[in-house]
N, C-alpha and C. Protein backbone atom coordinates (compact mmCIF):
# COMPACT_ATOMS: atom_id res chain seq x y z
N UNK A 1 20.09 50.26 -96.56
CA UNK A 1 18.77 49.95 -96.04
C UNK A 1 17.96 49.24 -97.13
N UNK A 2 17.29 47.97 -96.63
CA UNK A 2 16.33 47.39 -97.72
C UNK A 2 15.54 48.00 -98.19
N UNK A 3 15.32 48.20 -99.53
CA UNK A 3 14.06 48.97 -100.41
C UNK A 3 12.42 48.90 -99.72
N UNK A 4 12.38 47.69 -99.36
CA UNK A 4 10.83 47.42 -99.12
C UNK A 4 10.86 48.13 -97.45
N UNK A 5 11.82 48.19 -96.81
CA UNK A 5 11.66 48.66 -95.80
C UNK A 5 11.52 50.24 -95.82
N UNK A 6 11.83 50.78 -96.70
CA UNK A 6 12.36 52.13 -96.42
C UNK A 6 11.47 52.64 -97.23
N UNK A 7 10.33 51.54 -98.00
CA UNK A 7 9.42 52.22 -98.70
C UNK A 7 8.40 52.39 -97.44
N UNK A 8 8.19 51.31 -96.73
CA UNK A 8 7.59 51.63 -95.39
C UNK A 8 7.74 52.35 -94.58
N UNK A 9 9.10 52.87 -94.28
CA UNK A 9 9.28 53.38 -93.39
C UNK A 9 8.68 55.21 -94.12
N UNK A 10 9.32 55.52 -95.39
CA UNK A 10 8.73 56.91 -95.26
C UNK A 10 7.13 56.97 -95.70
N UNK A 11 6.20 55.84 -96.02
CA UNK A 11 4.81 55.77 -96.08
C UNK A 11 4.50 55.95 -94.76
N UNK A 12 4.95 55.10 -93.84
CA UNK A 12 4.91 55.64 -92.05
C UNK A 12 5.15 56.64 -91.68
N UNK A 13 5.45 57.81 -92.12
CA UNK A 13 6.32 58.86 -91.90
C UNK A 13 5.14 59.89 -92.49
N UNK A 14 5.03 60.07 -94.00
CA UNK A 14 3.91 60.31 -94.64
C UNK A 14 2.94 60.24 -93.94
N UNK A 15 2.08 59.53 -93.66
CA UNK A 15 1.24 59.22 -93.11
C UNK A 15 1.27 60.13 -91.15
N UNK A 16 2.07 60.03 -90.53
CA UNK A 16 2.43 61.19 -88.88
C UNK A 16 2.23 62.54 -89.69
N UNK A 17 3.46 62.45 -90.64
CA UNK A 17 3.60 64.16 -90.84
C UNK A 17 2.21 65.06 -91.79
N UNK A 18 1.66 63.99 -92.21
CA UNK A 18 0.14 64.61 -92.64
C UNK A 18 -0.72 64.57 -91.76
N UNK A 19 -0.89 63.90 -90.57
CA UNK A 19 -1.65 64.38 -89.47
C UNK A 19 -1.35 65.62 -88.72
N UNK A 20 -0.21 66.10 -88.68
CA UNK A 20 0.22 66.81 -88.31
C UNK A 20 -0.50 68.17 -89.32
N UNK A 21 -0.19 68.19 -90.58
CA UNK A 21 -0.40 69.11 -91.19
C UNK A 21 -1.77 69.27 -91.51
N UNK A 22 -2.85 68.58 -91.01
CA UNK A 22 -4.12 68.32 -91.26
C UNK A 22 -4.44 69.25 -90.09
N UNK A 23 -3.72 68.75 -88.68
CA UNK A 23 -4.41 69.31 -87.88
C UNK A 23 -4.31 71.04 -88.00
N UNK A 24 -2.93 71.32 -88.52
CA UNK A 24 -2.99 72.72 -88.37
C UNK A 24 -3.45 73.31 -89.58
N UNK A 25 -4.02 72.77 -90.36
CA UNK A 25 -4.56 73.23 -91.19
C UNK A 25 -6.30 73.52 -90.72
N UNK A 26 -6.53 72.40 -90.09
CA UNK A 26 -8.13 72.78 -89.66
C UNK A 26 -8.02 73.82 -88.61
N UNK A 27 -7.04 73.94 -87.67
CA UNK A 27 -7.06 75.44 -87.11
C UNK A 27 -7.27 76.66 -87.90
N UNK A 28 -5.97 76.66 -88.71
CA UNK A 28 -6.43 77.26 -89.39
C UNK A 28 -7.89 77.80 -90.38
N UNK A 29 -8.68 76.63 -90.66
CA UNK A 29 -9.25 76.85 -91.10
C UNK A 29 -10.51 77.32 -90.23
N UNK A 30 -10.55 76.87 -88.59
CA UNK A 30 -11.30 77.00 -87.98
C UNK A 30 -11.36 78.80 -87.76
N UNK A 31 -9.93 79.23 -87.46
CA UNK A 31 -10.33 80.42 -87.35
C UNK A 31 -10.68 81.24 -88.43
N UNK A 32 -10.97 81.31 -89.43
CA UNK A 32 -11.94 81.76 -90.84
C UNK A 32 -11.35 83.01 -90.90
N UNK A 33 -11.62 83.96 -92.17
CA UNK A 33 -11.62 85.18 -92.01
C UNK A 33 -10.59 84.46 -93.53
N UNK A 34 -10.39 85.66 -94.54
CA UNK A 34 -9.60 85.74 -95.79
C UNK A 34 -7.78 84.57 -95.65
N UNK A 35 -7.35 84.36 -94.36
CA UNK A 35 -6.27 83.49 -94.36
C UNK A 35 -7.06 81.96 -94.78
N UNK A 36 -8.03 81.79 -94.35
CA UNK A 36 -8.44 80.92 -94.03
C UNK A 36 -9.36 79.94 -95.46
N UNK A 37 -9.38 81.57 -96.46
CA UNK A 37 -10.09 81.05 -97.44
C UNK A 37 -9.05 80.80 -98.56
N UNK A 38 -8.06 81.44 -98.10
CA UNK A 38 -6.80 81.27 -99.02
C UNK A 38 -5.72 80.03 -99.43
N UNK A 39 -5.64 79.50 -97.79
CA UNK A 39 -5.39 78.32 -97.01
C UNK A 39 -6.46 77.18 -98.04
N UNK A 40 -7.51 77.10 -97.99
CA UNK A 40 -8.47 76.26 -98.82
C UNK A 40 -8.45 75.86 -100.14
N UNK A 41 -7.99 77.17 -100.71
CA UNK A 41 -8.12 77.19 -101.89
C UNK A 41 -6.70 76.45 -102.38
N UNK A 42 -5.30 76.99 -101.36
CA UNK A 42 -4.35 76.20 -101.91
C UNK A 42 -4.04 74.93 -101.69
N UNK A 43 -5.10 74.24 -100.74
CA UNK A 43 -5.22 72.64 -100.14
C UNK A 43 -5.81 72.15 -101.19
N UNK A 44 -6.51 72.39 -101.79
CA UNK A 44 -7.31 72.18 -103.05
C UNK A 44 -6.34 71.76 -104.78
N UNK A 45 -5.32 72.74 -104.57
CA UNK A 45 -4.95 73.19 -105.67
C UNK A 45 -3.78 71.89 -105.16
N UNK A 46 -3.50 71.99 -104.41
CA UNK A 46 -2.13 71.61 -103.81
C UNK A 46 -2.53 69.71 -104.36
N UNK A 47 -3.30 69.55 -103.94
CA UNK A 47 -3.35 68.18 -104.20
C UNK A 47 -4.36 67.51 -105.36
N UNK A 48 -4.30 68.30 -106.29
CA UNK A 48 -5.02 68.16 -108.03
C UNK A 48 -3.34 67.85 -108.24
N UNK A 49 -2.50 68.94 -108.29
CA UNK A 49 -0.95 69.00 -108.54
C UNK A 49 -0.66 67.68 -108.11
N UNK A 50 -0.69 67.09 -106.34
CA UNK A 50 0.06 66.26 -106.25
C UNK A 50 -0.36 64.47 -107.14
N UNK A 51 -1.72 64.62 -107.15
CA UNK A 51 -2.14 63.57 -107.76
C UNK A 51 -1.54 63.47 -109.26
N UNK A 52 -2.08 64.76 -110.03
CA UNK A 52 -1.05 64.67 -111.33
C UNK A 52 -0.01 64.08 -111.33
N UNK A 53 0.82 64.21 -110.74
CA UNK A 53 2.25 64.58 -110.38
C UNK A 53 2.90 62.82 -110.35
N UNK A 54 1.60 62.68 -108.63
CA UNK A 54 2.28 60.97 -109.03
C UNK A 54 1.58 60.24 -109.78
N UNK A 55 0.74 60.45 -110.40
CA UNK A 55 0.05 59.65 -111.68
C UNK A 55 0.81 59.46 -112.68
N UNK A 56 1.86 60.79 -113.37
CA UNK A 56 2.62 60.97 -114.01
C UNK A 56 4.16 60.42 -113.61
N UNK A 57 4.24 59.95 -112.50
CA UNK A 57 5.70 59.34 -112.00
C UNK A 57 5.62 58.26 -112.04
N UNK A 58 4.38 57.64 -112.08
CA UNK A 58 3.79 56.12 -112.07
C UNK A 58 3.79 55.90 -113.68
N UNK A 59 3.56 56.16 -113.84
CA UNK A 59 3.30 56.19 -115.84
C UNK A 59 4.73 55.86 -116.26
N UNK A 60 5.83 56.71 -115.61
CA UNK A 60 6.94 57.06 -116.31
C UNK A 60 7.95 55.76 -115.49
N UNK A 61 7.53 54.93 -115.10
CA UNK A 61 7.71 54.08 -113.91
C UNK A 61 8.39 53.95 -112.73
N UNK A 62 8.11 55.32 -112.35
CA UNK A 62 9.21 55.63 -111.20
C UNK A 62 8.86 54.37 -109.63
N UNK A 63 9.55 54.23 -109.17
CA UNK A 63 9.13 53.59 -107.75
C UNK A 63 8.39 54.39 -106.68
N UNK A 64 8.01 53.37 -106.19
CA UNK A 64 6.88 53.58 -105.13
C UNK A 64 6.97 54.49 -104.08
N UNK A 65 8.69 54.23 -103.93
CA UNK A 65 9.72 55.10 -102.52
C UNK A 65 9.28 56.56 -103.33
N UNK A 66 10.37 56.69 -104.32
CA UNK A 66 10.18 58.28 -105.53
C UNK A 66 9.06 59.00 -104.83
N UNK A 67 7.72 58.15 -105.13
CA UNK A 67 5.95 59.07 -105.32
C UNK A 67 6.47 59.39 -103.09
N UNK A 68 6.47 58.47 -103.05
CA UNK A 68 6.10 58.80 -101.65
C UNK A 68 7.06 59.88 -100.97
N UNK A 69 8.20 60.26 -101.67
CA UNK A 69 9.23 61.18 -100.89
C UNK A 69 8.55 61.90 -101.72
N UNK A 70 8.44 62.61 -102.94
CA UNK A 70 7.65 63.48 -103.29
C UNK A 70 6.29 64.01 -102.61
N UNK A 71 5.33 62.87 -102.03
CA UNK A 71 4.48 63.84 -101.41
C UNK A 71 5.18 64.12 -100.12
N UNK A 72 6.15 63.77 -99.48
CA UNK A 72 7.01 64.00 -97.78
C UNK A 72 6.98 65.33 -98.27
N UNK A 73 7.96 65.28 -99.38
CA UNK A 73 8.80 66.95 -99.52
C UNK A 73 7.49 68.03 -99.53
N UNK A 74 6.58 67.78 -99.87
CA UNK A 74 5.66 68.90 -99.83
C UNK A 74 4.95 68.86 -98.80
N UNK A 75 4.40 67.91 -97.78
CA UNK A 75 3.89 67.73 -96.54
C UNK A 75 5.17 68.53 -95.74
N UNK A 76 6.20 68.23 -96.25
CA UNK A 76 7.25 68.77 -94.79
C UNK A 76 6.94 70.19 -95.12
N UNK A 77 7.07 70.72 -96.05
CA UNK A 77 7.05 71.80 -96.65
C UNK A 77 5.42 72.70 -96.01
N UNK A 78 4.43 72.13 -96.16
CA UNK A 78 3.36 72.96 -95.47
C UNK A 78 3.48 72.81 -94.04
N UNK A 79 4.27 71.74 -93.55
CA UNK A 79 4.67 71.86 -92.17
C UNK A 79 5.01 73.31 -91.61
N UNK A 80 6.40 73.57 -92.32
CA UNK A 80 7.22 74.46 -92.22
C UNK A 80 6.15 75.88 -92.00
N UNK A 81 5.58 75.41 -93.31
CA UNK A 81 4.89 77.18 -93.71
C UNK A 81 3.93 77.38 -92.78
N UNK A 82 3.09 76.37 -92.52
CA UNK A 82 1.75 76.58 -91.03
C UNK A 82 1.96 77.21 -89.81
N UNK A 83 3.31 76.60 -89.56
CA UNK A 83 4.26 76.64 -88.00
C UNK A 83 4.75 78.22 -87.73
N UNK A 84 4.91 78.67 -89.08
CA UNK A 84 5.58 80.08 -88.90
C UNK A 84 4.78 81.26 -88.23
């Protein structure tokens, strides 16, 4: 598969599966109560980390595809954990 495509294709991808995790996250957050403040605090934390993370992959000159499957794997990942 061509590089430039497949950098698109999982930025396209990125981009669904964080709507996804947005939405159940504002449920979550809608229904309040100690899950809800916990939930916040690690949306918070979660993405100081991810910015580091690819700031530091960019530096080190990783490609564009790299940063972007890195934030997938953790978007799929709060997928997983919301759903349960």
């Amino acid at each position: 598969m061509n590089s430039a495509f497949r950098y698109w294709l999982n930025l396209s991808l990125l981009a669904f599966e964080s709507q996804v995790v947005i939405g159940l996250r504002l449920m979550k957050l809608a229904a309040g109560g100690s899950a809800a403040n916990a939930e916040a605090r690690r949306m918070v934390t979660e993405k100081v980390v991810a910015v580091q993370r690819a700031g530091l992959q960019t530096l080190r000159g990783a490609r564009p595809t790299t940063v972007v499957r890195g934030y997938r794997k953790k978007v799929r990942s709060n997928r997983r954990r919301l759903t349960r």
